[in-house]
C-alpha atoms as a PDB file:
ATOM      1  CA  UNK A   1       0.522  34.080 -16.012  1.00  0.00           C
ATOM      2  CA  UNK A   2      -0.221  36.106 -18.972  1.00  0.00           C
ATOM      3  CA  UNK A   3      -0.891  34.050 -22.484  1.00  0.00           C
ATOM      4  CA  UNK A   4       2.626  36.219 -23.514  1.00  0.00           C
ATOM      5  CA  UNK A   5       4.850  34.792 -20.829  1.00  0.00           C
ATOM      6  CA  UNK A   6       6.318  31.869 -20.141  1.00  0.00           C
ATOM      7  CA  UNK A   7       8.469  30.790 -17.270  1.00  0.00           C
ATOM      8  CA  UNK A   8      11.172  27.648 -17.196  1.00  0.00           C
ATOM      9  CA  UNK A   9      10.313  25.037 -14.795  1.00  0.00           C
ATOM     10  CA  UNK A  10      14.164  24.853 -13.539  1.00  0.00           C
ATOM     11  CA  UNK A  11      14.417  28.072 -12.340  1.00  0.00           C
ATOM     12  CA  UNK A  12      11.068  28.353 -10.849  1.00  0.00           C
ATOM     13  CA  UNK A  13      12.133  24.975  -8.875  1.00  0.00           C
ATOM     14  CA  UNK A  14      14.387  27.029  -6.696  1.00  0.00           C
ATOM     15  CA  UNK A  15      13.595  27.252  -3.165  1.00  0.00           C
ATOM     16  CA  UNK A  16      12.768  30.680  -1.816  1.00  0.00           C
ATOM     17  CA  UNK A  17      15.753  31.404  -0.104  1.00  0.00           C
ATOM     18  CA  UNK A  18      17.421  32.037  -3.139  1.00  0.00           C
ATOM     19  CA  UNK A  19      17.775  35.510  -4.353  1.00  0.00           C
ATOM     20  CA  UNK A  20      15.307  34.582  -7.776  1.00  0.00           C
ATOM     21  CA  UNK A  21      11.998  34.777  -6.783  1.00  0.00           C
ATOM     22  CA  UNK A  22       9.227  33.037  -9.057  1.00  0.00           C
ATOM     23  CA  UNK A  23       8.064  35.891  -9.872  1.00  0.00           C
ATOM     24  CA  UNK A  24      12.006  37.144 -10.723  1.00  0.00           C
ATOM     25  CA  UNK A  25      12.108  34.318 -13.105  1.00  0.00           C
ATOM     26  CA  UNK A  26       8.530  35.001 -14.489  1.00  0.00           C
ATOM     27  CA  UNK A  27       9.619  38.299 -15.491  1.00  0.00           C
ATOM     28  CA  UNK A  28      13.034  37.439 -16.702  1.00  0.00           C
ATOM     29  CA  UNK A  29      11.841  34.507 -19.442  1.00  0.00           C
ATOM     30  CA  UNK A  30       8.810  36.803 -20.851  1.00  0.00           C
ATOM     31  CA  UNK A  31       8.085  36.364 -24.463  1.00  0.00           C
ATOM     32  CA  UNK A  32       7.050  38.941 -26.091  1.00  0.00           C
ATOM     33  CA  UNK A  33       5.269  41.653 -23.995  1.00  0.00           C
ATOM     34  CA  UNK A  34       4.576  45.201 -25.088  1.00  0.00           C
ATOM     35  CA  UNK A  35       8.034  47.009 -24.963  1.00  0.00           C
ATOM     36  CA  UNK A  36       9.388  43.817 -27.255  1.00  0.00           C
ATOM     37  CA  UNK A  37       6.518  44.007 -29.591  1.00  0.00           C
ATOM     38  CA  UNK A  38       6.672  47.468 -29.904  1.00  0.00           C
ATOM     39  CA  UNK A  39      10.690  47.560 -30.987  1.00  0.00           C
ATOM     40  CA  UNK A  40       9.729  44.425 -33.582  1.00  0.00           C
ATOM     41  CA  UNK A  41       7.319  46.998 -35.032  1.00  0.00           C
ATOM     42  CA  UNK A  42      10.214  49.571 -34.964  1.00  0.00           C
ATOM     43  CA  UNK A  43      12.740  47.403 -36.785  1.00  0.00           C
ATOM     44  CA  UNK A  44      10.287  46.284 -39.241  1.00  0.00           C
ATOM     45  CA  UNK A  45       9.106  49.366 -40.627  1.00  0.00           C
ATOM     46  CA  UNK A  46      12.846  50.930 -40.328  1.00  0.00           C
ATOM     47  CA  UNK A  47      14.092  47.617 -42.284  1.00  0.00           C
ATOM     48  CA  UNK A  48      11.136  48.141 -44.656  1.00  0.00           C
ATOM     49  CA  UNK A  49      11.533  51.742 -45.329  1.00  0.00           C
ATOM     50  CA  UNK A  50      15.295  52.205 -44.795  1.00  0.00           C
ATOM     51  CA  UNK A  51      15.954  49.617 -47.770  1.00  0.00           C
ATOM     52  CA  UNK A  52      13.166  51.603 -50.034  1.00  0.00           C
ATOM     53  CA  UNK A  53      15.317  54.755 -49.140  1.00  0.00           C
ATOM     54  CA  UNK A  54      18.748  53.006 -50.471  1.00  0.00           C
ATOM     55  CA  UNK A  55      17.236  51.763 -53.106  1.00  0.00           C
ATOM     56  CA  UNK A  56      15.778  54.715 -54.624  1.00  0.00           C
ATOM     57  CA  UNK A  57      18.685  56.666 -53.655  1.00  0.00           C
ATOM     58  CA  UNK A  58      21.258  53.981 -55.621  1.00  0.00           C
ATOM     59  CA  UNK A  59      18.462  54.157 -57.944  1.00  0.00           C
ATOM     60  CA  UNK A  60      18.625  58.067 -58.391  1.00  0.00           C
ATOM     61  CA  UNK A  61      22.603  57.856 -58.820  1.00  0.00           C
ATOM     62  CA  UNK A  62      22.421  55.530 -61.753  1.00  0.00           C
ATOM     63  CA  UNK A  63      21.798  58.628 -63.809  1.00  0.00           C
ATOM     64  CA  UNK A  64      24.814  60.195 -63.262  1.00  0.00           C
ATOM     65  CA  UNK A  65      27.527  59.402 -65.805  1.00  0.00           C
ATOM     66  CA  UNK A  66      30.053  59.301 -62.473  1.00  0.00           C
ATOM     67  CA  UNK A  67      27.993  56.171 -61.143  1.00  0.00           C
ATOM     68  CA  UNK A  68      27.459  54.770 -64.550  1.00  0.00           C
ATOM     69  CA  UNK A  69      31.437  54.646 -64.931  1.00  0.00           C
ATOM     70  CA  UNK A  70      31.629  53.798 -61.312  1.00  0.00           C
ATOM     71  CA  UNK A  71      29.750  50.383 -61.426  1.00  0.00           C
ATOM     72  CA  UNK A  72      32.002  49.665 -64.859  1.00  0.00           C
ATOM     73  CA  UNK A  73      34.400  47.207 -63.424  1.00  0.00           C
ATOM     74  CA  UNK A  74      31.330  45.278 -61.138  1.00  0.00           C
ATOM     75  CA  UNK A  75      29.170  44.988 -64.553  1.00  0.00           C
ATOM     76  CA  UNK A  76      31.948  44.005 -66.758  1.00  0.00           C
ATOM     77  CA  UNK A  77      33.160  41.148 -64.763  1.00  0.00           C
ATOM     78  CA  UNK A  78      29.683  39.758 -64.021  1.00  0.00           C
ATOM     79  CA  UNK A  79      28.473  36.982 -66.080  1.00  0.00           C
ATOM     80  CA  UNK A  80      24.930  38.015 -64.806  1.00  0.00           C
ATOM     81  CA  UNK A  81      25.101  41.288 -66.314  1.00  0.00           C
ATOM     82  CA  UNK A  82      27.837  41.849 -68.766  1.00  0.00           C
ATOM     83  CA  UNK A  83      25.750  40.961 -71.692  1.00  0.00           C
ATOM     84  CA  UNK A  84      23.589  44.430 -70.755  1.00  0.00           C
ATOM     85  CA  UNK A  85      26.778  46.735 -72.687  1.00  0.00           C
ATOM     86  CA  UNK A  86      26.161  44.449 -75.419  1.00  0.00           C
ATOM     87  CA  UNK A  87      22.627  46.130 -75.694  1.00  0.00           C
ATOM     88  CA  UNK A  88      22.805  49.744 -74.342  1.00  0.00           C
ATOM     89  CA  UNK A  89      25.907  52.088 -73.834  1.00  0.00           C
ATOM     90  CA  UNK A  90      27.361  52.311 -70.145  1.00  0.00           C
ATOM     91  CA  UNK A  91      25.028  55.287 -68.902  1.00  0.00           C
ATOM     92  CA  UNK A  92      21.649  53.424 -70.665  1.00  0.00           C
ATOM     93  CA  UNK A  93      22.537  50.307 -68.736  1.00  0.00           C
ATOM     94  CA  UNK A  94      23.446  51.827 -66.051  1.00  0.00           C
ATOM     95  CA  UNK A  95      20.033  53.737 -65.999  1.00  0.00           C
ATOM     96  CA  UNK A  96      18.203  50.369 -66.223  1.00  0.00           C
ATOM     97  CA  UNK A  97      19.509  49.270 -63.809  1.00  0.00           C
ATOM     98  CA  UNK A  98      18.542  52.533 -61.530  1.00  0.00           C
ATOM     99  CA  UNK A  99      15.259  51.800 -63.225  1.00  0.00           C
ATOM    100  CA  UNK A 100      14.981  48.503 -61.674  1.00  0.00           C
ATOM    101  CA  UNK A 101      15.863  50.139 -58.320  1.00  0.00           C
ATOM    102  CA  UNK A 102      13.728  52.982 -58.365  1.00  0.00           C
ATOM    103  CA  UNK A 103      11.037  50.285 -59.000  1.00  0.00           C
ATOM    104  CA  UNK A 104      12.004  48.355 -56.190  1.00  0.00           C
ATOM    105  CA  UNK A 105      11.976  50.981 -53.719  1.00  0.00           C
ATOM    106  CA  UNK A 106       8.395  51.938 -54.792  1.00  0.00           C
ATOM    107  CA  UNK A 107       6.938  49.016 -54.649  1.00  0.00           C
ATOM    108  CA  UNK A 108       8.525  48.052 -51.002  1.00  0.00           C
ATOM    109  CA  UNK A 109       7.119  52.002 -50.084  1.00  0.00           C
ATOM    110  CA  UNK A 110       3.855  51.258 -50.986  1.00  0.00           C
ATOM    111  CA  UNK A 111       3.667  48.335 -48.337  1.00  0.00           C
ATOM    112  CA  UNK A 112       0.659  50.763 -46.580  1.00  0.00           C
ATOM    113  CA  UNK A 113      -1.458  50.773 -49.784  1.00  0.00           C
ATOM    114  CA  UNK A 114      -0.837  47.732 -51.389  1.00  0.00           C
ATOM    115  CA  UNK A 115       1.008  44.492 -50.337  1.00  0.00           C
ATOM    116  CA  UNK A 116       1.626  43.382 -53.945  1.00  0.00           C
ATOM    117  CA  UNK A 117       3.036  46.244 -54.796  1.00  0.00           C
ATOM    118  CA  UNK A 118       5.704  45.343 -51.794  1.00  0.00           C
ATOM    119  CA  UNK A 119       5.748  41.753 -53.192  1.00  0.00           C
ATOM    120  CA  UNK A 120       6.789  43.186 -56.518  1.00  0.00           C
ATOM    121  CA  UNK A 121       9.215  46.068 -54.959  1.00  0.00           C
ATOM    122  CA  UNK A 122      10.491  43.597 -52.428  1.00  0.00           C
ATOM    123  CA  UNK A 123      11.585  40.401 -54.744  1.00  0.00           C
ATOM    124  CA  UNK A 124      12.792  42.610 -57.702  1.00  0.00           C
ATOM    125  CA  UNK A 125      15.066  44.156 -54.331  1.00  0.00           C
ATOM    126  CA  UNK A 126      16.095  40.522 -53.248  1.00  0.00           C
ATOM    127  CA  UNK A 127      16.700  39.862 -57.382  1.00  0.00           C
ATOM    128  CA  UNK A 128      18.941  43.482 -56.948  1.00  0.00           C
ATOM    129  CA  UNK A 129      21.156  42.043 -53.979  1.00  0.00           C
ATOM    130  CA  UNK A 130      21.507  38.964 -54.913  1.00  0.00           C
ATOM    131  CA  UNK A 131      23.255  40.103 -57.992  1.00  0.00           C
ATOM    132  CA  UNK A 132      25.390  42.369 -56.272  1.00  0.00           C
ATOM    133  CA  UNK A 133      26.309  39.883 -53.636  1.00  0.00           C
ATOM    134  CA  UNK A 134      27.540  37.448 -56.900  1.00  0.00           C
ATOM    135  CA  UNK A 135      30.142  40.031 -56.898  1.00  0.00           C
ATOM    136  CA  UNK A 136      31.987  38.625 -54.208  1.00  0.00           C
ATOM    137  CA  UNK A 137      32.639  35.766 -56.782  1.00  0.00           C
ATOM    138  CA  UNK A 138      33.817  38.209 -59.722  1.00  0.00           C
ATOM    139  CA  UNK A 139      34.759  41.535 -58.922  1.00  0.00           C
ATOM    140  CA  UNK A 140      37.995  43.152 -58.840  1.00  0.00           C
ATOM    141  CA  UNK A 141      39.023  44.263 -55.356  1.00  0.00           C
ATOM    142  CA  UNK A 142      36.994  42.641 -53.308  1.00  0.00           C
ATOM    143  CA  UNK A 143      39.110  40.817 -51.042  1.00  0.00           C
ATOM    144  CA  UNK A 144      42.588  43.112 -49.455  1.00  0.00           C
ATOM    145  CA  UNK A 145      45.267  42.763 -51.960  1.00  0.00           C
ATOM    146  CA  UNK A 146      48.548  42.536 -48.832  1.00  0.00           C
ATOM    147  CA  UNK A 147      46.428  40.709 -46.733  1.00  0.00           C
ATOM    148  CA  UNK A 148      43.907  38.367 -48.500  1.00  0.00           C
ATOM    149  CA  UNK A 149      40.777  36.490 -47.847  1.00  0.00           C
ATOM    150  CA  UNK A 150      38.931  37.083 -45.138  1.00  0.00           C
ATOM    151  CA  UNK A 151      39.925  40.998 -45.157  1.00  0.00           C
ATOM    152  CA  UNK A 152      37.876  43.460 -47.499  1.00  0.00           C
ATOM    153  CA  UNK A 153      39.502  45.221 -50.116  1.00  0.00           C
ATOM    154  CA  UNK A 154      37.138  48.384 -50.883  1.00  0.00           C
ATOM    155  CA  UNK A 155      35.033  46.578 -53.040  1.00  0.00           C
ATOM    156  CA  UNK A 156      34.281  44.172 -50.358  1.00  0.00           C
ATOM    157  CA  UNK A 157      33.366  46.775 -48.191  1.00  0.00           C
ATOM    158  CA  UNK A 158      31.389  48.378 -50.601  1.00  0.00           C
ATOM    159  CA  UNK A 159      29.138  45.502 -51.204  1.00  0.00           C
ATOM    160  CA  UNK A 160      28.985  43.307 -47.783  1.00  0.00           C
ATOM    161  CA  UNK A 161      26.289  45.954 -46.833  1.00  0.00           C
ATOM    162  CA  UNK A 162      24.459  44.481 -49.110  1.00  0.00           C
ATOM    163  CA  UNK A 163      23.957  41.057 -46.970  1.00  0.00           C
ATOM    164  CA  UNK A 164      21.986  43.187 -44.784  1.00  0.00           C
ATOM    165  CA  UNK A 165      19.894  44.604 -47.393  1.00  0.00           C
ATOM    166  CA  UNK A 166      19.371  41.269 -48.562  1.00  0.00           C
ATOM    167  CA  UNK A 167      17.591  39.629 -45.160  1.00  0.00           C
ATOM    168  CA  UNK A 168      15.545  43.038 -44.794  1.00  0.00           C
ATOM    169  CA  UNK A 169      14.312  42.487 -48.330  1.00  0.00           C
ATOM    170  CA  UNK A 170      13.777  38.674 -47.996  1.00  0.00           C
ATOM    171  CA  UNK A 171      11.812  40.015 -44.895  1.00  0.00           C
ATOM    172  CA  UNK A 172       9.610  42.442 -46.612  1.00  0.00           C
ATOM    173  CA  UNK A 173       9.096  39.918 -49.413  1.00  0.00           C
ATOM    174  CA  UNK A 174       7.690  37.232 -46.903  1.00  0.00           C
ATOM    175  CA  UNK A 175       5.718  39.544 -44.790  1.00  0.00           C
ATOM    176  CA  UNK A 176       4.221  41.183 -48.000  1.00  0.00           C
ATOM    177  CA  UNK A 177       2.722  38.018 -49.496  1.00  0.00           C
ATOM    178  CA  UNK A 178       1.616  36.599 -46.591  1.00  0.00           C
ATOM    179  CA  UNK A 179      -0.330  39.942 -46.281  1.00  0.00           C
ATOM    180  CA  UNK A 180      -1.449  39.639 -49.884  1.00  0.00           C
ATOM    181  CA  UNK A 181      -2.439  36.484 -49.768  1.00  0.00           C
ATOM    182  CA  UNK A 182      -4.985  37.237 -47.030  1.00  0.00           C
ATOM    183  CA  UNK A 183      -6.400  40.603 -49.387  1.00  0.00           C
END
């Protein structure tokens, strides 16, 4: 048996006769092998990468006045980031916090060069979803205003994506300072 494999006892106990052969089971109860290692690798660097690419994109569109009026109702009704139109208009806090996400997704990028640049990118993303998760709690429209909680309104289904983005992030951050703390 290869040091990858493993096989259950139970089903190996079978007599012959049945149609699972050792071997069958063997095969069947494999831990990771090379076509299960390889699509880890996959997902990881398409996790990595694809929340880098949202970021900087939602970064990018924070720049646009149409965005900046767009997040209006999530930012006024958050007690996390309300207080930011107290210091800058709506397009200069809406273009820190594009800042903030550009930062993010160039950080998490640079995984290949430098794994505390991905700690940075990747806990200032976590930081980013977080936040934008808390509007579940706050936001206007989140939940379906005929039908109610559980169903979406299209806030809700504008930010439950971000739940996703969240674990890929918490992902990167993990995997990036366990890297950088063996540099």
């Amino acid at each position: 048996m290869k040091p990858y494999e493993t096989a259950r006892a139970d089903v190996d106990a079978r007599p012959a006769s049945t149609t699972w052969s050792a071997a069958t089971a063997q095969r069947a109860h494999t831990v990771p092998g090379p076509s299960t290692v390889a699509a880890a690798q996959i997902g990881s660097r398409i996790a990595r990468y694809g929340v880098a690419v949202i970021l900087l994109a939602i970064g990018i569109l924070k720049f646009t006045a149409a965005e900046a009026n767009g997040i209006g109702p999530l930012v006024t009704t958050s007690p996390l980031l309300r207080w930011m139109y107290a210091v800058w208009s709506i397009e200069g806090a809406s273009r820190v916090i594009g800042i903030i996400e550009i930062i993010a997704a160039i950080g998490i990028a640079l995984r290949g060069l430098s794994a505390k640049a991905a700690v940075v990118g990747s806990a200032l993303a976590v930081a980013t979803f977080v936040v934008t998760l808390s509007f579940f709690l706050t936001a206007p429209g989140v939940w379906d205003t005929a039908l109610g909680f559980p169903f979406l309104g299209g806030t809700g289904q504008f930010i439950v994506k971000d739940i996703v983005l969240l674990g890929a992030s918490l992902w990167s951050l993990g995997e990036s300072l366990a890297s950088a703390r063996r540099e």
